[in-house]
N, C-alpha and C. Protein backbone atom coordinates (compact mmCIF):
# COMPACT_ATOMS: atom_id res chain seq x y z
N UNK A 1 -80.76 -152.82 -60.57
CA UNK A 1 -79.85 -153.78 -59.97
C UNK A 1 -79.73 -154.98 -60.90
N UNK A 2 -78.53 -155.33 -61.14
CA UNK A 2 -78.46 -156.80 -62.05
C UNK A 2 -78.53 -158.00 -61.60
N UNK A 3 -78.51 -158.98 -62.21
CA UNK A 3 -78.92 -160.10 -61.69
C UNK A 3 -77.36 -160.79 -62.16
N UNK A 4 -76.22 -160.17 -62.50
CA UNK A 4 -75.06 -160.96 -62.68
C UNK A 4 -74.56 -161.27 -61.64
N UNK A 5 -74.30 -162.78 -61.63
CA UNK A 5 -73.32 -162.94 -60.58
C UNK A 5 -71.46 -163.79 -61.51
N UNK A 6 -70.54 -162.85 -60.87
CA UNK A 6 -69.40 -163.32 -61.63
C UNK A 6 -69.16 -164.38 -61.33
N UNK A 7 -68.65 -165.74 -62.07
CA UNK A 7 -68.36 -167.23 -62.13
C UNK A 7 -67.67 -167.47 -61.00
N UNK A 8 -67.85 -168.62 -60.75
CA UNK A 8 -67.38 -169.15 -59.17
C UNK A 8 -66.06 -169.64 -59.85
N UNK A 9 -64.73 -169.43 -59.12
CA UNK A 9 -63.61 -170.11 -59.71
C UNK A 9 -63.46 -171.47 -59.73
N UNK A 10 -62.98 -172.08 -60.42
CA UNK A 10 -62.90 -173.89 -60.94
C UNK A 10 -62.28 -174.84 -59.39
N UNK A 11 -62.99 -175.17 -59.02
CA UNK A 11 -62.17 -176.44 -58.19
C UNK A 11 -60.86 -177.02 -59.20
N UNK A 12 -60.20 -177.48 -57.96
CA UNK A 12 -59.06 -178.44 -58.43
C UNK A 12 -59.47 -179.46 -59.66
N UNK A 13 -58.36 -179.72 -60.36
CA UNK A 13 -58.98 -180.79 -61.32
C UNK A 13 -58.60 -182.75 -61.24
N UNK A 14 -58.43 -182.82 -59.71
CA UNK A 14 -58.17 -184.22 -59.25
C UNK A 14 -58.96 -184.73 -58.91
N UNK A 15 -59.33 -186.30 -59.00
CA UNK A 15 -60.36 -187.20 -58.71
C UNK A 15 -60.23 -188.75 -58.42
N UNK A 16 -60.42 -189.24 -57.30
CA UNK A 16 -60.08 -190.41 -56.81
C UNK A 16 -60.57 -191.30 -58.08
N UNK A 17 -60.30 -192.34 -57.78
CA UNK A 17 -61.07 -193.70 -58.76
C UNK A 17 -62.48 -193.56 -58.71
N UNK A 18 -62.60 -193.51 -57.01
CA UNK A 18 -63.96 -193.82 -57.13
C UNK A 18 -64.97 -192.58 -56.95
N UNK A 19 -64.36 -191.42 -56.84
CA UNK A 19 -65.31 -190.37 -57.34
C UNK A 19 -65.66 -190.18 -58.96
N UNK A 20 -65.07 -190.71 -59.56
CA UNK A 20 -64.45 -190.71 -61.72
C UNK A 20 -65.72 -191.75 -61.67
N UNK A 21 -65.84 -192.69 -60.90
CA UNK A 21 -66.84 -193.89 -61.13
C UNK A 21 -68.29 -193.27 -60.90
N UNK A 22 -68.50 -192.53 -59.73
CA UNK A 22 -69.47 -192.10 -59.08
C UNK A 22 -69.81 -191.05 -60.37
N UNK A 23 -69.24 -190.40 -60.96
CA UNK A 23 -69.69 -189.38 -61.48
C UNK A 23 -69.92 -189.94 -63.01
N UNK A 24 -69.34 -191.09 -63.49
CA UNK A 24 -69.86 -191.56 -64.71
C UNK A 24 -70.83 -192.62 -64.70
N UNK A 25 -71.27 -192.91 -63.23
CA UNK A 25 -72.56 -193.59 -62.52
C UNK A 25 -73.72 -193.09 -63.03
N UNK A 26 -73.28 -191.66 -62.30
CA UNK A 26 -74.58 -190.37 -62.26
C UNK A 26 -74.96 -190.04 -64.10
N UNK A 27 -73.80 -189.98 -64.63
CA UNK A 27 -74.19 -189.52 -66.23
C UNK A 27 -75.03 -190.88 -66.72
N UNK A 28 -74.86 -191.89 -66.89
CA UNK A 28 -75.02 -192.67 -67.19
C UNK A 28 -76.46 -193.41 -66.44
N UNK A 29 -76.98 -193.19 -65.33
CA UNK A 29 -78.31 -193.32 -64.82
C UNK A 29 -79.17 -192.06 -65.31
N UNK A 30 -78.76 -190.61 -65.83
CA UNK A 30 -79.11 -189.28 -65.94
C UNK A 30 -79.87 -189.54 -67.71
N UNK A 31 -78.48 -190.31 -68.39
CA UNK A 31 -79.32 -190.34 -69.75
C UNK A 31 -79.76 -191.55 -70.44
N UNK A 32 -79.23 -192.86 -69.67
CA UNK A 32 -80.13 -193.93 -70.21
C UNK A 32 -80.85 -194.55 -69.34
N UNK A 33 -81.23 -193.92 -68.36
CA UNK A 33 -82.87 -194.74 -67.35
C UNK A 33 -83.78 -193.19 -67.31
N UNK A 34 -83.14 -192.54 -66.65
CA UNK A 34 -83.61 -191.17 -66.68
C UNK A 34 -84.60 -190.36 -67.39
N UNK A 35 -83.37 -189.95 -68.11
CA UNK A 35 -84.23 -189.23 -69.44
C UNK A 35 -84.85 -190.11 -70.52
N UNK A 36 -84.87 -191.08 -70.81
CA UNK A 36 -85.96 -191.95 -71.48
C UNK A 36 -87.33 -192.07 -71.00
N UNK A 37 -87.56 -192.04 -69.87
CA UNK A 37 -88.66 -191.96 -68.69
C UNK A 37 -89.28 -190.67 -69.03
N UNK A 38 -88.57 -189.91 -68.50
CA UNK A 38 -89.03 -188.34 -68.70
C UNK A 38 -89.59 -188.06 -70.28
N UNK A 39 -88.58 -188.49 -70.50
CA UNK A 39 -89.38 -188.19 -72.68
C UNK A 39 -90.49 -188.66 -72.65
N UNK A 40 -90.46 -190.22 -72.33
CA UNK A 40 -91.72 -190.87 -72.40
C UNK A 40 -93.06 -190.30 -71.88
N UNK A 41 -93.12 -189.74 -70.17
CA UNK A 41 -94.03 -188.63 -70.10
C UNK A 41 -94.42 -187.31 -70.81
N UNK A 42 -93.10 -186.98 -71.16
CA UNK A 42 -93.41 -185.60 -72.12
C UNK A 42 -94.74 -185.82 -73.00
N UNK A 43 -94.13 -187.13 -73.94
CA UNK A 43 -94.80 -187.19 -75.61
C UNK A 43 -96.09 -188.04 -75.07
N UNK A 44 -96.25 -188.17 -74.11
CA UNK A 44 -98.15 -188.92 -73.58
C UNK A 44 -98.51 -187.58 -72.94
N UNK A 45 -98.00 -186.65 -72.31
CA UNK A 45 -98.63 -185.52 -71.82
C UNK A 45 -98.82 -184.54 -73.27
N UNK A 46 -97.98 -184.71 -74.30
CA UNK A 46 -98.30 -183.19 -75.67
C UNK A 46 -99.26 -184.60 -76.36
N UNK A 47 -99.94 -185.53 -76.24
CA UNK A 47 -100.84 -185.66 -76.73
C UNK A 47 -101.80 -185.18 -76.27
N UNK A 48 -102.15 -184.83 -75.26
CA UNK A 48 -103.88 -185.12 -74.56
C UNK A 48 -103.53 -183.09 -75.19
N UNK A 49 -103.30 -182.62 -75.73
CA UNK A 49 -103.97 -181.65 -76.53
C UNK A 49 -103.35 -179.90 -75.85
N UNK A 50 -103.88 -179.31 -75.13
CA UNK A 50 -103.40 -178.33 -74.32
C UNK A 50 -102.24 -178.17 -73.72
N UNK A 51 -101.13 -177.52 -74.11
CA UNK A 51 -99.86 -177.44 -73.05
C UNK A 51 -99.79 -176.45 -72.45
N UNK A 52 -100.31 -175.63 -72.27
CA UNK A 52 -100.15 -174.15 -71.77
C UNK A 52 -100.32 -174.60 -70.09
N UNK A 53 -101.72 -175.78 -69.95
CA UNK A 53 -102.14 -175.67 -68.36
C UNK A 53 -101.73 -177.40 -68.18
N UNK A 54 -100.71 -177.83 -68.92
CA UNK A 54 -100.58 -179.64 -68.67
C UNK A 54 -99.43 -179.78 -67.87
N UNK A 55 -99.95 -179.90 -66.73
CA UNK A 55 -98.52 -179.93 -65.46
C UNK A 55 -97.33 -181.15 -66.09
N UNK A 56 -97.68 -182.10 -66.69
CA UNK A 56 -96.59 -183.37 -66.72
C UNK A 56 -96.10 -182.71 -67.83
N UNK A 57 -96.53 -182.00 -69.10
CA UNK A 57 -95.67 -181.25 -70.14
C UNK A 57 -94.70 -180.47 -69.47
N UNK A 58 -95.11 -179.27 -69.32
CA UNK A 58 -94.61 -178.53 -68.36
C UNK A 58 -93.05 -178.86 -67.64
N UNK A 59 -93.73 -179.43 -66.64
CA UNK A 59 -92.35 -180.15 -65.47
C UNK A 59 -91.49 -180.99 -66.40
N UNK A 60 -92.37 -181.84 -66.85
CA UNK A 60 -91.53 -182.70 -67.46
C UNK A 60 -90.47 -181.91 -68.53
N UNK A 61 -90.93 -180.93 -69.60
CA UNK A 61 -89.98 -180.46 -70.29
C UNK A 61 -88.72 -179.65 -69.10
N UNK A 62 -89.32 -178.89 -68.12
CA UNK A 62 -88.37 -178.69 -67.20
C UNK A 62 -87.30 -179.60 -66.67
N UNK A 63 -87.73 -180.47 -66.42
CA UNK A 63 -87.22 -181.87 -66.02
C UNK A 63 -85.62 -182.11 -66.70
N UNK A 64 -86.16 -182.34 -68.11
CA UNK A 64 -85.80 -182.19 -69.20
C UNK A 64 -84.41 -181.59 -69.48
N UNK A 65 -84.86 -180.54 -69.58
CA UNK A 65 -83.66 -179.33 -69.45
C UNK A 65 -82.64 -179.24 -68.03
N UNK A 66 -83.04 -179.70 -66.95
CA UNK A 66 -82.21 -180.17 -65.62
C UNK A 66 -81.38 -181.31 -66.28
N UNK A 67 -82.03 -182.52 -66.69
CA UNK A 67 -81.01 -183.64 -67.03
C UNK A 67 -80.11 -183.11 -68.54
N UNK A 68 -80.46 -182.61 -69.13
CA UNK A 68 -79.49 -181.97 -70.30
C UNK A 68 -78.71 -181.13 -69.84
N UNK A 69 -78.29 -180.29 -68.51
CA UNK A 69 -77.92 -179.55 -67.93
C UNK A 69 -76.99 -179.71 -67.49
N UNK A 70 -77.24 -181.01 -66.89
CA UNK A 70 -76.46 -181.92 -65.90
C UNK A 70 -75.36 -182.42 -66.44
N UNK A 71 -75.85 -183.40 -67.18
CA UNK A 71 -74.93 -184.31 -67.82
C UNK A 71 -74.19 -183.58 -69.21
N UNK A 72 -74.43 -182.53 -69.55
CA UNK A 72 -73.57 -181.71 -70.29
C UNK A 72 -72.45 -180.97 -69.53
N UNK A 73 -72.74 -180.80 -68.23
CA UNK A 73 -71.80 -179.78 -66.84
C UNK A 73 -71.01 -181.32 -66.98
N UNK A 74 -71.41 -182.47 -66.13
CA UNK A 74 -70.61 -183.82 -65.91
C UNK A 74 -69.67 -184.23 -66.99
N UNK A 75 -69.91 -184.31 -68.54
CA UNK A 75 -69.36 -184.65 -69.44
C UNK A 75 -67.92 -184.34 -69.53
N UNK A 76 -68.59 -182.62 -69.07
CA UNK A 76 -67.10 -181.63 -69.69
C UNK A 76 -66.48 -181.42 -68.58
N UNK A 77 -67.12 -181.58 -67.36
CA UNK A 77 -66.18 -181.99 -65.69
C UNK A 77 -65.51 -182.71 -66.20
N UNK A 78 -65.57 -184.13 -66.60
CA UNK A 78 -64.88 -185.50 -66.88
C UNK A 78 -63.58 -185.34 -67.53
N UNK A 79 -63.89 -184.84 -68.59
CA UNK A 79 -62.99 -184.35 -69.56
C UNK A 79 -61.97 -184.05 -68.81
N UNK A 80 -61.94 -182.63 -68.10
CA UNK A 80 -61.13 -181.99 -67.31
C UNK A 80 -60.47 -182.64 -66.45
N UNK A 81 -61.01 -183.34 -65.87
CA UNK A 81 -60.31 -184.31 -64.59
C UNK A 81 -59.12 -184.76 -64.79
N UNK A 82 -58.00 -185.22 -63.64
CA UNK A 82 -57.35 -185.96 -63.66
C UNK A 82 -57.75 -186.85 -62.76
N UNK A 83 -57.18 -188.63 -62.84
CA UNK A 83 -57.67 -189.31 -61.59
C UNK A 83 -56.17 -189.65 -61.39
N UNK A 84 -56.27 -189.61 -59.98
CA UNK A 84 -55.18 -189.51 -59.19
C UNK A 84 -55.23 -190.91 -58.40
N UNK A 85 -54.54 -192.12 -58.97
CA UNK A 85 -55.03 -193.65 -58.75
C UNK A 85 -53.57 -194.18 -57.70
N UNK A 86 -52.81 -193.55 -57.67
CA UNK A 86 -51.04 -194.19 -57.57
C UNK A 86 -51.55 -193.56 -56.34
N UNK A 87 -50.94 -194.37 -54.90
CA UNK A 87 -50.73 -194.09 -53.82
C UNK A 87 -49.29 -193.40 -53.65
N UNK A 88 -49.15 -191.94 -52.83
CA UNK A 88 -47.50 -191.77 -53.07
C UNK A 88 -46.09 -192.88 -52.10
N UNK A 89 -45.06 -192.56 -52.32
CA UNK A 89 -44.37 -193.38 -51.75
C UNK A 89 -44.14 -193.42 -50.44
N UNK A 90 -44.21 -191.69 -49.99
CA UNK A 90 -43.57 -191.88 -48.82
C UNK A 90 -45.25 -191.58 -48.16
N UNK A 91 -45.55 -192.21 -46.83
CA UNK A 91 -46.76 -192.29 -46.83
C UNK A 91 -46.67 -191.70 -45.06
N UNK A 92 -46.28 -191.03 -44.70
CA UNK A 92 -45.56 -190.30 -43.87
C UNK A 92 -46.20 -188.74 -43.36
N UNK A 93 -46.14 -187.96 -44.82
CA UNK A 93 -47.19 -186.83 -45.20
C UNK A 93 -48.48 -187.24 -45.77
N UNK A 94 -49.20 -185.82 -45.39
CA UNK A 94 -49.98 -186.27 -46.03
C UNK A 94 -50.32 -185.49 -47.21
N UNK A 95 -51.02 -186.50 -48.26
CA UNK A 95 -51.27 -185.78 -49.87
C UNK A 95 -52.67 -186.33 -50.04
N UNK A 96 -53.08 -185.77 -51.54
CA UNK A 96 -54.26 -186.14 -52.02
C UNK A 96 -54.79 -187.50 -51.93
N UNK A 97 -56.02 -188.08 -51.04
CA UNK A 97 -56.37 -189.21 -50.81
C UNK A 97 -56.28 -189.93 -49.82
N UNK A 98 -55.44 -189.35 -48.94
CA UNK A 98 -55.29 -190.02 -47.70
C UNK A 98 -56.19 -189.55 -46.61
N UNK A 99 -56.45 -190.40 -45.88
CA UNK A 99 -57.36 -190.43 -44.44
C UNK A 99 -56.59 -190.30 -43.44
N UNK A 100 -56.92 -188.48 -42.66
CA UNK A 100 -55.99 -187.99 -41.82
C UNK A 100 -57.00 -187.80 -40.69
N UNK A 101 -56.47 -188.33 -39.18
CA UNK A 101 -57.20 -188.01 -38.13
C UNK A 101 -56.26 -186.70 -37.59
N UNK A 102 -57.17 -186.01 -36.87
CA UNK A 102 -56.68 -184.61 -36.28
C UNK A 102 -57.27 -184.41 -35.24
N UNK A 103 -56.77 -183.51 -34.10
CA UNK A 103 -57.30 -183.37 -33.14
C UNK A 103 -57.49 -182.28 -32.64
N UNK A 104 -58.05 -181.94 -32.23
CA UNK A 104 -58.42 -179.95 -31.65
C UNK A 104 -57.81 -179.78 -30.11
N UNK A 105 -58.03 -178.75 -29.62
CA UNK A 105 -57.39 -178.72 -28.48
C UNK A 105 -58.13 -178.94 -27.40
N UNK A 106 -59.27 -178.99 -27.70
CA UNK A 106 -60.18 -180.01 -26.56
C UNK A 106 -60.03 -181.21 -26.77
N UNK A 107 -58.74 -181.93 -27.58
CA UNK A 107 -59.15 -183.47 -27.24
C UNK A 107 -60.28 -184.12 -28.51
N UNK A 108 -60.55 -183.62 -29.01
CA UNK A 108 -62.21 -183.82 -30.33
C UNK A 108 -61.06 -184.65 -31.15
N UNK A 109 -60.94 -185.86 -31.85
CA UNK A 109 -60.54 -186.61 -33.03
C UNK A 109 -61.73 -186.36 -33.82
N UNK A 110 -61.20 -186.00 -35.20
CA UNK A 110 -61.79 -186.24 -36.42
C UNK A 110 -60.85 -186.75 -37.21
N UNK A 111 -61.55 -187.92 -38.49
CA UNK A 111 -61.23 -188.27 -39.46
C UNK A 111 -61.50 -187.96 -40.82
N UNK A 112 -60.82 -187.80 -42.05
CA UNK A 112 -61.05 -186.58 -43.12
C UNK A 112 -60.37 -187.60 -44.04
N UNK A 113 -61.03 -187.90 -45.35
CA UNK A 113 -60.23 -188.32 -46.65
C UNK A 113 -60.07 -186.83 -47.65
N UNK A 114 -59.23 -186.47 -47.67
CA UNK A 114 -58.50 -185.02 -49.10
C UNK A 114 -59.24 -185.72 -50.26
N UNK A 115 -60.27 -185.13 -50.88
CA UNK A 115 -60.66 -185.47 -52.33
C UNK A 115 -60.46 -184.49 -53.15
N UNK A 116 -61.02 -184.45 -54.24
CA UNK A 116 -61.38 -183.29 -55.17
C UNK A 116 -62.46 -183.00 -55.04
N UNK A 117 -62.46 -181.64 -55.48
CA UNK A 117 -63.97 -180.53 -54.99
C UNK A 117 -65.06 -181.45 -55.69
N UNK A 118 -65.13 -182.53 -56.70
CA UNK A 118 -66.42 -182.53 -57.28
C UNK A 118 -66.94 -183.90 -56.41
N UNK A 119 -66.10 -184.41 -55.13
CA UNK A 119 -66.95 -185.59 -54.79
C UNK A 119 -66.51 -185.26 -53.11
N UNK A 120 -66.29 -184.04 -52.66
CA UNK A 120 -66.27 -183.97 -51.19
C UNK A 120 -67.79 -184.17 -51.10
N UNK A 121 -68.04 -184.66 -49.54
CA UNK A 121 -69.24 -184.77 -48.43
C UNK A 121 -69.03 -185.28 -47.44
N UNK A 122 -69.35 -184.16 -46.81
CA UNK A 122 -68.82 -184.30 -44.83
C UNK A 122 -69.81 -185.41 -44.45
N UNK A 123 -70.90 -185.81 -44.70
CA UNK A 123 -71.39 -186.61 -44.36
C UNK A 123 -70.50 -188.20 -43.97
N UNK A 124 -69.84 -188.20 -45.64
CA UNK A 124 -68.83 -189.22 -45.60
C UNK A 124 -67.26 -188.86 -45.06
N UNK A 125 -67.24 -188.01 -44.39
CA UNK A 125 -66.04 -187.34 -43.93
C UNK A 125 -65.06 -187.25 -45.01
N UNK A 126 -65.74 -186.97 -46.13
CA UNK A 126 -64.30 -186.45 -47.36
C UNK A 126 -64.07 -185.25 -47.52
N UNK A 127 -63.38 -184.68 -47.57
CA UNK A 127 -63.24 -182.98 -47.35
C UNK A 127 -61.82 -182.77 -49.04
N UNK A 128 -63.16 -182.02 -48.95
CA UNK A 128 -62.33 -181.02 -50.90
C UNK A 128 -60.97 -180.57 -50.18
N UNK A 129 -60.00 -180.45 -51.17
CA UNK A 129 -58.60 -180.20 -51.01
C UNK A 129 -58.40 -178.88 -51.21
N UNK A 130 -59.66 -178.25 -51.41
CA UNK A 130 -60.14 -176.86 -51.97
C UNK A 130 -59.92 -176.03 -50.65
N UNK A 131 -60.62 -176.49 -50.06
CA UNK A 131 -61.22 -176.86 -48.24
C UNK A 131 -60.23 -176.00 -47.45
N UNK A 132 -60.13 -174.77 -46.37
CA UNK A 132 -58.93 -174.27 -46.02
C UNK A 132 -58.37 -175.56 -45.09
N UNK A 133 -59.17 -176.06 -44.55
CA UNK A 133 -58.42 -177.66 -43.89
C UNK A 133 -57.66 -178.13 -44.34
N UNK A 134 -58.76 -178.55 -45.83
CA UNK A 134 -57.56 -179.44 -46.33
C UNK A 134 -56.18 -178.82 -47.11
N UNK A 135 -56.57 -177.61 -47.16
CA UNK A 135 -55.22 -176.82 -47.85
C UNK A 135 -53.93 -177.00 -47.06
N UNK A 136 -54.44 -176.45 -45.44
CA UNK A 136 -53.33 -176.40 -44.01
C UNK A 136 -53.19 -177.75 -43.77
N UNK A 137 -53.68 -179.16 -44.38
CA UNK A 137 -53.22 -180.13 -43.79
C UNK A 137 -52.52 -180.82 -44.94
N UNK A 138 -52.27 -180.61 -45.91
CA UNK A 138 -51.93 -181.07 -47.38
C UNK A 138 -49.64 -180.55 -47.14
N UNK A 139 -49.24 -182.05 -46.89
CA UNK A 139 -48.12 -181.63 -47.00
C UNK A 139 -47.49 -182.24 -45.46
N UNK A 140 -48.04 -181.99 -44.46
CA UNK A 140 -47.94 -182.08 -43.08
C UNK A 140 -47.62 -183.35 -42.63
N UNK A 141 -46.53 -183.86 -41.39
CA UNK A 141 -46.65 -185.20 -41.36
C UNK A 141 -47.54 -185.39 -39.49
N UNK A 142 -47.29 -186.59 -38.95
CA UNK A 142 -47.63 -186.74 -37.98
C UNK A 142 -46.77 -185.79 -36.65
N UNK A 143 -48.04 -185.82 -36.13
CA UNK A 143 -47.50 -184.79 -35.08
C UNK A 143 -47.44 -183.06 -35.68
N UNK A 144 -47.64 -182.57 -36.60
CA UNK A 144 -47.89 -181.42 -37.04
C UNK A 144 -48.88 -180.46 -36.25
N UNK A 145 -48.69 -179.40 -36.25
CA UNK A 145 -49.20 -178.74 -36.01
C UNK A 145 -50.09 -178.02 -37.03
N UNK A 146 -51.57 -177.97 -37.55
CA UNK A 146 -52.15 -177.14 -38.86
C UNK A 146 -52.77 -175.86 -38.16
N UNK A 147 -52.73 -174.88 -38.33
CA UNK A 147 -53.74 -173.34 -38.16
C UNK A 147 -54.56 -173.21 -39.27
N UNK A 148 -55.73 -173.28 -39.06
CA UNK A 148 -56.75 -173.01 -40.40
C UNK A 148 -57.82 -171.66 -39.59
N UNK A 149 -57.40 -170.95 -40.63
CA UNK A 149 -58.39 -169.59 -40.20
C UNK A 149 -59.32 -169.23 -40.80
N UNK A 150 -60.23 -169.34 -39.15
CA UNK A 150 -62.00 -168.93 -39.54
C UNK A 150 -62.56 -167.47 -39.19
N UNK A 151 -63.67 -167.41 -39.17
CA UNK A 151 -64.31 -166.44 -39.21
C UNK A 151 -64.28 -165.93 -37.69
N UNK A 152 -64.59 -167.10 -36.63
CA UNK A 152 -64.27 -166.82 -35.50
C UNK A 152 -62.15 -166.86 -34.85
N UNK A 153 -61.54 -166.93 -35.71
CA UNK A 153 -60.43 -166.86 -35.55
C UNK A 153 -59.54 -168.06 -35.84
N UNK A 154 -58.19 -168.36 -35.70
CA UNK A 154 -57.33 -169.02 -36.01
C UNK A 154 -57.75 -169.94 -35.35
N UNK A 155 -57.99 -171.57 -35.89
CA UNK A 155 -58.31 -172.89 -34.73
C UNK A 155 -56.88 -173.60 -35.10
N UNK A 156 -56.43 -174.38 -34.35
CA UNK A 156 -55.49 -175.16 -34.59
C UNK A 156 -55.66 -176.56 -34.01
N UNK A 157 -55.32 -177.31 -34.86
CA UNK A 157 -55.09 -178.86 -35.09
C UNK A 157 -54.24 -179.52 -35.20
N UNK A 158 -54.30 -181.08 -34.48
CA UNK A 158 -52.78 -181.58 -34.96
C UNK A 158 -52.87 -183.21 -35.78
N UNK A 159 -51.85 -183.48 -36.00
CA UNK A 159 -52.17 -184.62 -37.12
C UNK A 159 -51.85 -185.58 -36.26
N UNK A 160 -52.80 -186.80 -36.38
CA UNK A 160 -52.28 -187.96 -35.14
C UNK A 160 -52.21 -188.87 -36.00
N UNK A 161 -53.17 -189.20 -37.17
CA UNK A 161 -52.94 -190.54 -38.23
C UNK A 161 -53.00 -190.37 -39.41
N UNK A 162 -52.36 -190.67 -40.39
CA UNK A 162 -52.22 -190.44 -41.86
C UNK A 162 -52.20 -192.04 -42.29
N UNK A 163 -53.57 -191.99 -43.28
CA UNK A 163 -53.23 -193.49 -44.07
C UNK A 163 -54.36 -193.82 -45.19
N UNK A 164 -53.64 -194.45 -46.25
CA UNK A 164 -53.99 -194.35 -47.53
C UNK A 164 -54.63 -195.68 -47.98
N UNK A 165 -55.38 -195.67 -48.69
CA UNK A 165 -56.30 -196.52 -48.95
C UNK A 165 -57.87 -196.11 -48.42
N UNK A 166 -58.67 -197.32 -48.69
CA UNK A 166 -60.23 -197.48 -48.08
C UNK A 166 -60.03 -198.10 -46.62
């Protein structure tokens, strides 16, 4: 049995302001506070003599190779990106970036900002444009009707507020 798994296809390549910020935050805490730290343990752990059984060598070179990992994946994310900064005109539909409330048919309001795949988190109610949500709600104005189909079947939603900005 192999251990290949075929490549996950590319998220969208759009990015708010402040996801472009967040993510050249992360590079930028990854290789100049970060990995200076980590080196610094490395080269005091390959002194004391033995590396085969020296846990801070060890991890730490692991470590290591995570933050070189990282910020080589982030770099060439960056690259790729577009940031999508211009609010559109007609503000009516909704498009990339806007904060859309919706409602289920029990009555449930939720609120959702459309990002790009590399800075969605439901936590913060931002939902990837990747997202079948945000696919069925991308375009739609108020009062819409969206069908997004799940596993347990077709749910449907409707659009009650669309609006752009923080």
């Amino acid at each position: 049995m192999s251990r290949y798994r075929p490549p996950r296809p590319k998220g969208s390549c759009y990015i708010t302001p402040e996801g472009e910020k967040n993510l050249r935050d992360e590079v930028r805490q990854l290789w100049k506070i970060e990995r200076p730290q980590v080196t610094a343990t490395v080269h005091e752990a390959a002194k004391n003599g033995d590396r085969s059984e020296n846990g801070d060598y060890i991890y730490g070179k692991r470590r290591l190779r995570e933050i070189d990992g990282r910020v080589r994946f982030l770099t060439k994310r960056l690259e790729e990106l577009t940031v999508v900064s211009h609010i559109p005109s007609d503000h009516s539909k909704v498009y990339f970036g806007a904060w859309v409330t919706v409602e289920n048919d029990d009555g449930e309001e939720c609120e959702y900002r459309i990002v790009g795949p590399d800075e969605f988190d439901l936590t913060q109610r931002k939902l990837s444009m990747d997202s079948p949500l945000a696919k069925a709600m991308l375009g739609k104005q108020l009062d819409d009707e969206v069908i997004v189909p799940t596993p347990k079947g077709a749910q449907t939603y409707y659009v009650i507020a669309i609006r752009y900005g923080n």
